[in-house]
C-alpha atoms as a PDB file:
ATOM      1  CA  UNK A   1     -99.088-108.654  24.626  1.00  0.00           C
ATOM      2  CA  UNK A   2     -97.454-111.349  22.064  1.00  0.00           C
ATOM      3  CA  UNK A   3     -93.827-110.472  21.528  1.00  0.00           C
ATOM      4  CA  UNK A   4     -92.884-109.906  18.146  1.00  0.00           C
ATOM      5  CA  UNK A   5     -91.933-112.664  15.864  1.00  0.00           C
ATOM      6  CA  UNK A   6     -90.093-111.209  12.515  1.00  0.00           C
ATOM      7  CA  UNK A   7     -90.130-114.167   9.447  1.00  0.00           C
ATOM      8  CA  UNK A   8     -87.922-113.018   6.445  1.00  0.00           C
ATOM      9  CA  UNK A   9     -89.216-114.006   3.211  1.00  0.00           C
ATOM     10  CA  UNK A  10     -86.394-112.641   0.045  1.00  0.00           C
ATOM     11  CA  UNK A  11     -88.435-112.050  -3.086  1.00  0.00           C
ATOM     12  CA  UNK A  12     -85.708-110.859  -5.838  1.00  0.00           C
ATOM     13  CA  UNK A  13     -84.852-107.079  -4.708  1.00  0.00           C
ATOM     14  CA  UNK A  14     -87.597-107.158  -2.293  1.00  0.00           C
ATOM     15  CA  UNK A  15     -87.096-108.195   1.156  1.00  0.00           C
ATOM     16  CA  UNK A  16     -90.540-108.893   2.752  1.00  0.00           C
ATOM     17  CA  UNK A  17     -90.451-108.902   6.780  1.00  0.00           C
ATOM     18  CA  UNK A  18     -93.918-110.511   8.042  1.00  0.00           C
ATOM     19  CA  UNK A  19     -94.042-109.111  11.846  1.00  0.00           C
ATOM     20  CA  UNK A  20     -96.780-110.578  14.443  1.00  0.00           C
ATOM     21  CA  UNK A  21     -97.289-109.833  17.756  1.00  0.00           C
ATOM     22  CA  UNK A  22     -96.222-106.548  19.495  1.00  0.00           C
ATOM     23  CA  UNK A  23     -93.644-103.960  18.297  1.00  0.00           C
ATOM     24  CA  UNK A  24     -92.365-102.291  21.423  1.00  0.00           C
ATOM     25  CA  UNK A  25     -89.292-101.284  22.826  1.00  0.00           C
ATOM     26  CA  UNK A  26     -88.050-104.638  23.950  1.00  0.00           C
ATOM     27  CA  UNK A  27     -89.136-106.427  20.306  1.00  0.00           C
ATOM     28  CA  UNK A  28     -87.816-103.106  18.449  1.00  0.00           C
ATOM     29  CA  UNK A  29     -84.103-104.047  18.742  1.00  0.00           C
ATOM     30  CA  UNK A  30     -84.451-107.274  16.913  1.00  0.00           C
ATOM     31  CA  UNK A  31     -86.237-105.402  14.065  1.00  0.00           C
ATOM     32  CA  UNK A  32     -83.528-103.210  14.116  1.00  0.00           C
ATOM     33  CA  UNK A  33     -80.620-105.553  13.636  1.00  0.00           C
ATOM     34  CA  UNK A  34     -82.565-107.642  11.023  1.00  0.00           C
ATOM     35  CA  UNK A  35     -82.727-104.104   9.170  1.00  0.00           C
ATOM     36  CA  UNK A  36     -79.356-102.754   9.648  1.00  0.00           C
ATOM     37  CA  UNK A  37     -78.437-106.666   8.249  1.00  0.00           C
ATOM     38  CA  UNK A  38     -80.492-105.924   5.367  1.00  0.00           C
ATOM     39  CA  UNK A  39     -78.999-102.776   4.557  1.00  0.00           C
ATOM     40  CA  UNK A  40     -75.318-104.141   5.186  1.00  0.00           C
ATOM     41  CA  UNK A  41     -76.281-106.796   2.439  1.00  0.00           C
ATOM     42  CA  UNK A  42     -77.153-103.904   0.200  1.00  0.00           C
ATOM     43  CA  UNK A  43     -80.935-104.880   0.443  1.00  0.00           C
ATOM     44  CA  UNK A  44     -82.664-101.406   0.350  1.00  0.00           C
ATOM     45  CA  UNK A  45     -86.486-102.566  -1.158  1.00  0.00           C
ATOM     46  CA  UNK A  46     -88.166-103.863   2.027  1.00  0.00           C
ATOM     47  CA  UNK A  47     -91.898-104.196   2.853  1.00  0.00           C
ATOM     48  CA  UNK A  48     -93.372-104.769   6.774  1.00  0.00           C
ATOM     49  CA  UNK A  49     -96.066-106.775   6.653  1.00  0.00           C
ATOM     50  CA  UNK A  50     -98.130-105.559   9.513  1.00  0.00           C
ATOM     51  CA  UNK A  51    -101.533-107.719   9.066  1.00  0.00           C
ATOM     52  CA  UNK A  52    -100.792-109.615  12.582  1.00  0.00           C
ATOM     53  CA  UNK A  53     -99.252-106.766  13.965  1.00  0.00           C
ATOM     54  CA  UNK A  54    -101.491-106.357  17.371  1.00  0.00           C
ATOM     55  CA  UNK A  55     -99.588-103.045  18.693  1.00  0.00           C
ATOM     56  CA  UNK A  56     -96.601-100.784  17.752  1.00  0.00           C
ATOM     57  CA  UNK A  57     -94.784 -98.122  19.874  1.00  0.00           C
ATOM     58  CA  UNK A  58     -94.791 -94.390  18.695  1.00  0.00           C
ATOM     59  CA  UNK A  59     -90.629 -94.748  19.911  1.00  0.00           C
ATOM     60  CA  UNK A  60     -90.654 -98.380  17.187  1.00  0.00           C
ATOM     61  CA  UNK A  61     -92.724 -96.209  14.295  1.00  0.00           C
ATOM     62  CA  UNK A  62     -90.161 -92.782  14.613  1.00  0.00           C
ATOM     63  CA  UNK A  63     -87.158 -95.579  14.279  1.00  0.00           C
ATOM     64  CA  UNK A  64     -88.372 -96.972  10.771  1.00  0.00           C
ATOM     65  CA  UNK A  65     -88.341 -93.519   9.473  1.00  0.00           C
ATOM     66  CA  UNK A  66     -84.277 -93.229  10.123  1.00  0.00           C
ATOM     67  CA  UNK A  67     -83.909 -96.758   8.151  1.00  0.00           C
ATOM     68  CA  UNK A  68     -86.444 -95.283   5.352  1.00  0.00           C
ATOM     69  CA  UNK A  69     -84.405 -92.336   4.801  1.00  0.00           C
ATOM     70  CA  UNK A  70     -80.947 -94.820   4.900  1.00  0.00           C
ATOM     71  CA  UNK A  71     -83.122 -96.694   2.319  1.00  0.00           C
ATOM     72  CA  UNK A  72     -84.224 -93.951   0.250  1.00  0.00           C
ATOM     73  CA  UNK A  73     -80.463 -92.799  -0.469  1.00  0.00           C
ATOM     74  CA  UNK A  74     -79.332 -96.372  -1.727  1.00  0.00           C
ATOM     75  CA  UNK A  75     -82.782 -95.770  -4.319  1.00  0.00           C
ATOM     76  CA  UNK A  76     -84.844 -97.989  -2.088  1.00  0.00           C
ATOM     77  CA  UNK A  77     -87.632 -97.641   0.608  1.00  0.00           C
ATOM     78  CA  UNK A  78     -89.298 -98.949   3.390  1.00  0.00           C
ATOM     79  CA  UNK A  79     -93.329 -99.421   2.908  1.00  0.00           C
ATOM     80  CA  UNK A  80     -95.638-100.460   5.510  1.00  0.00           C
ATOM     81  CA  UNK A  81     -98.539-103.034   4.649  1.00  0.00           C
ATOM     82  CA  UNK A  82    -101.942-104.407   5.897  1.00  0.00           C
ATOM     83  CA  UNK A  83    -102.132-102.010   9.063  1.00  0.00           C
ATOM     84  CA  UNK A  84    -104.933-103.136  11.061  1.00  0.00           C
ATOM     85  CA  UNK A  85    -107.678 -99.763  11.946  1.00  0.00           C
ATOM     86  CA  UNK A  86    -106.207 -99.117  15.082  1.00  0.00           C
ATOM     87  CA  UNK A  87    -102.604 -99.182  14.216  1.00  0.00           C
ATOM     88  CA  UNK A  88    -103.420 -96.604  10.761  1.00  0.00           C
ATOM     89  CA  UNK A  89    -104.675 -94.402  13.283  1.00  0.00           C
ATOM     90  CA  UNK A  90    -101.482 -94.356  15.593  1.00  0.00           C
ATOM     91  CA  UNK A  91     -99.432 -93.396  12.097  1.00  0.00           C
ATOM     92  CA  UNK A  92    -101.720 -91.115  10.554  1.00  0.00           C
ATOM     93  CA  UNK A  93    -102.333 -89.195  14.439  1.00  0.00           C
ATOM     94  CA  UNK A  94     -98.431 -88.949  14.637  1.00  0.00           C
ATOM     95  CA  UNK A  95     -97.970 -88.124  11.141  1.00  0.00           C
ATOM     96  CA  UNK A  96     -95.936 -90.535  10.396  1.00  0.00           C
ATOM     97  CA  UNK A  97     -98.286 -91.664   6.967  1.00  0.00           C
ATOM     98  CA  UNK A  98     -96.647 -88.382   5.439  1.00  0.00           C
ATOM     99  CA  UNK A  99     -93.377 -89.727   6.135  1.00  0.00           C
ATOM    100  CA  UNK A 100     -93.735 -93.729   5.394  1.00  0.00           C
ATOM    101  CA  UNK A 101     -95.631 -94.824   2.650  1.00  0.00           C
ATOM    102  CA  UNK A 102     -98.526 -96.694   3.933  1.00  0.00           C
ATOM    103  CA  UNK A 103     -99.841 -99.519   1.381  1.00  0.00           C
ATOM    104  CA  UNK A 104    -102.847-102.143   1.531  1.00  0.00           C
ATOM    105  CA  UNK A 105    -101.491-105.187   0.833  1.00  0.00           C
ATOM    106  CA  UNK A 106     -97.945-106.505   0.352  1.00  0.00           C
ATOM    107  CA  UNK A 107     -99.422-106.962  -3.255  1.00  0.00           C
ATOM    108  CA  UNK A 108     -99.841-103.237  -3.355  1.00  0.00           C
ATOM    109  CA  UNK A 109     -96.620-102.422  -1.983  1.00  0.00           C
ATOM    110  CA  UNK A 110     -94.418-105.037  -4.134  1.00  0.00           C
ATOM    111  CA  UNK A 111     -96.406-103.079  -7.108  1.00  0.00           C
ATOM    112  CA  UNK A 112     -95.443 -99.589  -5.682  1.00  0.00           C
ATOM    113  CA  UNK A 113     -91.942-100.766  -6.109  1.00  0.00           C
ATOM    114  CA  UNK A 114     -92.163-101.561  -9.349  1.00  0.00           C
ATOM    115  CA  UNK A 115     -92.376-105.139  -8.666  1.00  0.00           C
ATOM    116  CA  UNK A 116     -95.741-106.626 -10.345  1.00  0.00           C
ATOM    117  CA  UNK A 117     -95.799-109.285  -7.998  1.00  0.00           C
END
């Protein structure tokens, strides 16, 4: 497995994190702190851009829902985007698609903010 690479793109309110590679518990961390950064900058609108995610942890998936919920009291959110078939099945057999709102695209999801693109 890859490790994960995380590339920050800021569009406006949004903060888009592109991740590729492997989420596990050794790659989590450094999601992690670029979160909690986000959050300690007041950035609360932020999209993961799974398309070239090849494999997430159940342990990685149950920690975004803590920083969705932090999000979700400062009137943001966290929304995942472009899960590949296998990884939509991990989140929706775990639940976790009730919990974290699961979008298409990062087009979709920037729109489900209220963005427009």
């Amino acid at each position: 497995m890859r490790e994960c690479s995380i590339e920050l793109e800021e569009k406006g309110e949004l903060s888009i994190l592109r991740l590729d590679g492997s989420l596990d518990a050794y790659s989590f961390p450094r999601l992690e702190s670029t979160l909690g950064q986000l959050q300690e900058g007041g950035k609360h609108r932020v999209i993961l851009d799974c398309a070239a995610l090849e494999y997430v942890s159940s342990a990685a998936l149950g920690a975004l829902i803590g920083f969705a919920r932090r999000a979700r009291e400062k009137g943001g959110d966290l929304k995942l985007a472009g899960l590949s078939p296998k990884i939509y099945n991990i989140v929706e057999l775990l639940g976790f698609n009730k919990i974290l709102e699961v979008c298409d695209s990062v087009e979709d999801a920037d729109k489900r903010f209220g963005s427009g693109g």
